[in-house]
C-alpha atoms as a PDB file:
ATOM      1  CA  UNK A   1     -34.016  78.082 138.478  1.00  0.00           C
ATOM      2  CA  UNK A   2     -32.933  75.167 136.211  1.00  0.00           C
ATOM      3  CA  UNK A   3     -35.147  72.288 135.821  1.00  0.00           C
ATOM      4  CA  UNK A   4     -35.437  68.578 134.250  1.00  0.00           C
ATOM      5  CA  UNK A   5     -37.520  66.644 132.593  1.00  0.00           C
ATOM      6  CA  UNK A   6     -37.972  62.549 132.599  1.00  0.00           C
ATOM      7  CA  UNK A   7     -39.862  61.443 129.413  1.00  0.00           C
ATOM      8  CA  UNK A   8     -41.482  57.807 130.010  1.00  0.00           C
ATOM      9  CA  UNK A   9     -42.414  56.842 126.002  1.00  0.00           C
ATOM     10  CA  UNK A  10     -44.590  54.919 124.686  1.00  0.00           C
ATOM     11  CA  UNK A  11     -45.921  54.633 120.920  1.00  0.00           C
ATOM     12  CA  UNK A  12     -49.056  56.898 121.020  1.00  0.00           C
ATOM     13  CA  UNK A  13     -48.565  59.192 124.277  1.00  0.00           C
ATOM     14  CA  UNK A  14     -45.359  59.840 126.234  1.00  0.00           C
ATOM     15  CA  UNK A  15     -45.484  60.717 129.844  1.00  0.00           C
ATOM     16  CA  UNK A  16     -43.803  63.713 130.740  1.00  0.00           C
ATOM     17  CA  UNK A  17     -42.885  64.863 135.033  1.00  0.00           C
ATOM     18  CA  UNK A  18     -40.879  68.141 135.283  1.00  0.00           C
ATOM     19  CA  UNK A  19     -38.788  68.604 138.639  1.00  0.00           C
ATOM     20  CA  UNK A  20     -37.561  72.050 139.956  1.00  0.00           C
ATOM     21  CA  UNK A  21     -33.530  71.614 141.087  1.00  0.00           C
ATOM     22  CA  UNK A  22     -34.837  70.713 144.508  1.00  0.00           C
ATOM     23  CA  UNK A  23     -36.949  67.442 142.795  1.00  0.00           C
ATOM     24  CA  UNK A  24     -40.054  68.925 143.330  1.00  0.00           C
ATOM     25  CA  UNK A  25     -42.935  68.034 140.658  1.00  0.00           C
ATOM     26  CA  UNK A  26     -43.624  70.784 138.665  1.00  0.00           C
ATOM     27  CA  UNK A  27     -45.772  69.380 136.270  1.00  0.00           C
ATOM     28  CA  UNK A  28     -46.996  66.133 134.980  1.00  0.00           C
ATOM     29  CA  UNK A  29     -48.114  65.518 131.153  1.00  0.00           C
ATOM     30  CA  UNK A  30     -49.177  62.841 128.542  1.00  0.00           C
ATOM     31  CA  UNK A  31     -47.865  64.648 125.131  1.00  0.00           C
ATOM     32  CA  UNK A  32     -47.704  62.654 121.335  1.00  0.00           C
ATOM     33  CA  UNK A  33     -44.420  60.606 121.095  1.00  0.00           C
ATOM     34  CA  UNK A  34     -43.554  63.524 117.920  1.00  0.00           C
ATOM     35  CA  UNK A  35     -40.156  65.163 118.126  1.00  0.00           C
ATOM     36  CA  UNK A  36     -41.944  68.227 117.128  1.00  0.00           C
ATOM     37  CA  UNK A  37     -45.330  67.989 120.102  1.00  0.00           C
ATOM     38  CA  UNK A  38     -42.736  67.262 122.885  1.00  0.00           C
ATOM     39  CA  UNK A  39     -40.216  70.585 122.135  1.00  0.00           C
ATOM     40  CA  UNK A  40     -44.051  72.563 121.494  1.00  0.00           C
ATOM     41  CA  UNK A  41     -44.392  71.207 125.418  1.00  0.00           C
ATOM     42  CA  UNK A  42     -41.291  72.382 126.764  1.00  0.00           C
ATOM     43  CA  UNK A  43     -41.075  75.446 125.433  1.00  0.00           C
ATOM     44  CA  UNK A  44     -44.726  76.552 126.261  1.00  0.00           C
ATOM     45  CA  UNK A  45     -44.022  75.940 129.833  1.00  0.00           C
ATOM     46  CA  UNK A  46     -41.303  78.796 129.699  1.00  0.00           C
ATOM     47  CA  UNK A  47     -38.948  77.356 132.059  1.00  0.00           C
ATOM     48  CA  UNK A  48     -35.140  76.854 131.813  1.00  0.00           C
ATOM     49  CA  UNK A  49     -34.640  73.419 130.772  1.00  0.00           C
ATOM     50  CA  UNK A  50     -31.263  72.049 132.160  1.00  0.00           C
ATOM     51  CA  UNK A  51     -32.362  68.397 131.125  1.00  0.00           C
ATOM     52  CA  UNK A  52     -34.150  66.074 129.451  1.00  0.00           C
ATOM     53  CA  UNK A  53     -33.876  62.335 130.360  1.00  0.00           C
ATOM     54  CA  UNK A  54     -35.373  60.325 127.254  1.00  0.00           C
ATOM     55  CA  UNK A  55     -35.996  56.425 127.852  1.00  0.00           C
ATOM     56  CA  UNK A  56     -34.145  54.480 125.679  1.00  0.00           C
ATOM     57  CA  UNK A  57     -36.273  52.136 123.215  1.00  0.00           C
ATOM     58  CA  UNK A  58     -37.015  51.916 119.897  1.00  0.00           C
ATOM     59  CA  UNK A  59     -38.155  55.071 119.217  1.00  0.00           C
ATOM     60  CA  UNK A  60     -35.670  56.849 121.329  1.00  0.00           C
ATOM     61  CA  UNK A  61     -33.624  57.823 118.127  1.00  0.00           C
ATOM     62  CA  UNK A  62     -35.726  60.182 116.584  1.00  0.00           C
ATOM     63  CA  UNK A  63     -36.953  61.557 119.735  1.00  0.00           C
ATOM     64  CA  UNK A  64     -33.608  62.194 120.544  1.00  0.00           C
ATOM     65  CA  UNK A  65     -32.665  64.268 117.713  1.00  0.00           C
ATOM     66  CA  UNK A  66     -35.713  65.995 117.578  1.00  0.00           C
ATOM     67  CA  UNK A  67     -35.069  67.848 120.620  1.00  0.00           C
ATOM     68  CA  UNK A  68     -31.274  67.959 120.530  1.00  0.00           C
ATOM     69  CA  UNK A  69     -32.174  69.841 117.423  1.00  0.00           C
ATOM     70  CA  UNK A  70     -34.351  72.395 119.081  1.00  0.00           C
ATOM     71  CA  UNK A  71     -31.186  72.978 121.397  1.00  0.00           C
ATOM     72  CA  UNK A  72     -32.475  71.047 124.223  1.00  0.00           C
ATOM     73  CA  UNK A  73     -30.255  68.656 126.144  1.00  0.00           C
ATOM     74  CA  UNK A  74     -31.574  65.332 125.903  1.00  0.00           C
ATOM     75  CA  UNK A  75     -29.625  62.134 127.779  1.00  0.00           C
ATOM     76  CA  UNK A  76     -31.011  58.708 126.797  1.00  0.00           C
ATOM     77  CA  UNK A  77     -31.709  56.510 130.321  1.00  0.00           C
ATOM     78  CA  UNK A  78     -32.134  52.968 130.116  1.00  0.00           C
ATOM     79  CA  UNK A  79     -35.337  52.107 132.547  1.00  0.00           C
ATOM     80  CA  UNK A  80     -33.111  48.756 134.312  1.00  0.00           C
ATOM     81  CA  UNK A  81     -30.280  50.964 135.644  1.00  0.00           C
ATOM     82  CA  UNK A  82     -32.254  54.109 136.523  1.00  0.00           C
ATOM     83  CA  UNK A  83     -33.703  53.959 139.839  1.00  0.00           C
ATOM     84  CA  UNK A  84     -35.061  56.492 142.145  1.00  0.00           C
ATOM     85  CA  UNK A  85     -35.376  56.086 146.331  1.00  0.00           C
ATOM     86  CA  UNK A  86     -37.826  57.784 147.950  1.00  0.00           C
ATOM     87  CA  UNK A  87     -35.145  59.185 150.325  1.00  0.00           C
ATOM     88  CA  UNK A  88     -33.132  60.737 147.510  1.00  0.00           C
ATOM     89  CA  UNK A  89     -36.431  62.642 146.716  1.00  0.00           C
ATOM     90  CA  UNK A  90     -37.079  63.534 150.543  1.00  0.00           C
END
């Protein structure tokens, strides 16, 4: 089964929340903003990783080609047009 991760960053700790394909929480982390300590958290949780949404910001760059590198898919999401209803997760 596929899943996705949504990566809320911030300077010191990132928040991470990985969904099954149905949207169901899988898991919820705080992991170093590091290229290298979030792919070390994705791949220890031995899933298939369809996704990774990234918030966009300033240190969204290097992130981003941090885990692009390790072969993830990473998509940059700016925070004012993502939105999510509770009735899309229902």
């Amino acid at each position: 089964m596929e899943h996705h991760v949504g990566i809320d960053v911030s300077l010191e700790l990132s928040s991470l929340c990985v969904l099954d394909a149905t949207g169901k929480v899988i898991r919820e982390a705080k992991v170093a903003s590091e290229p290298e300590a979030l792919v070390a958290f994705l791949r220890g949780l031995d899933l298939q990783i369809a996704r990774v949404g990234l918030e966009a910001g300033p240190l969204s760059q290097w992130l981003y080609d941090g885990l692009r590198g390790a072969g993830l898919e990473p998509v940059l999401l700016e925070t004012r047009h993502v939105k999510a209803d509770d009735e899309d997760r229902a």
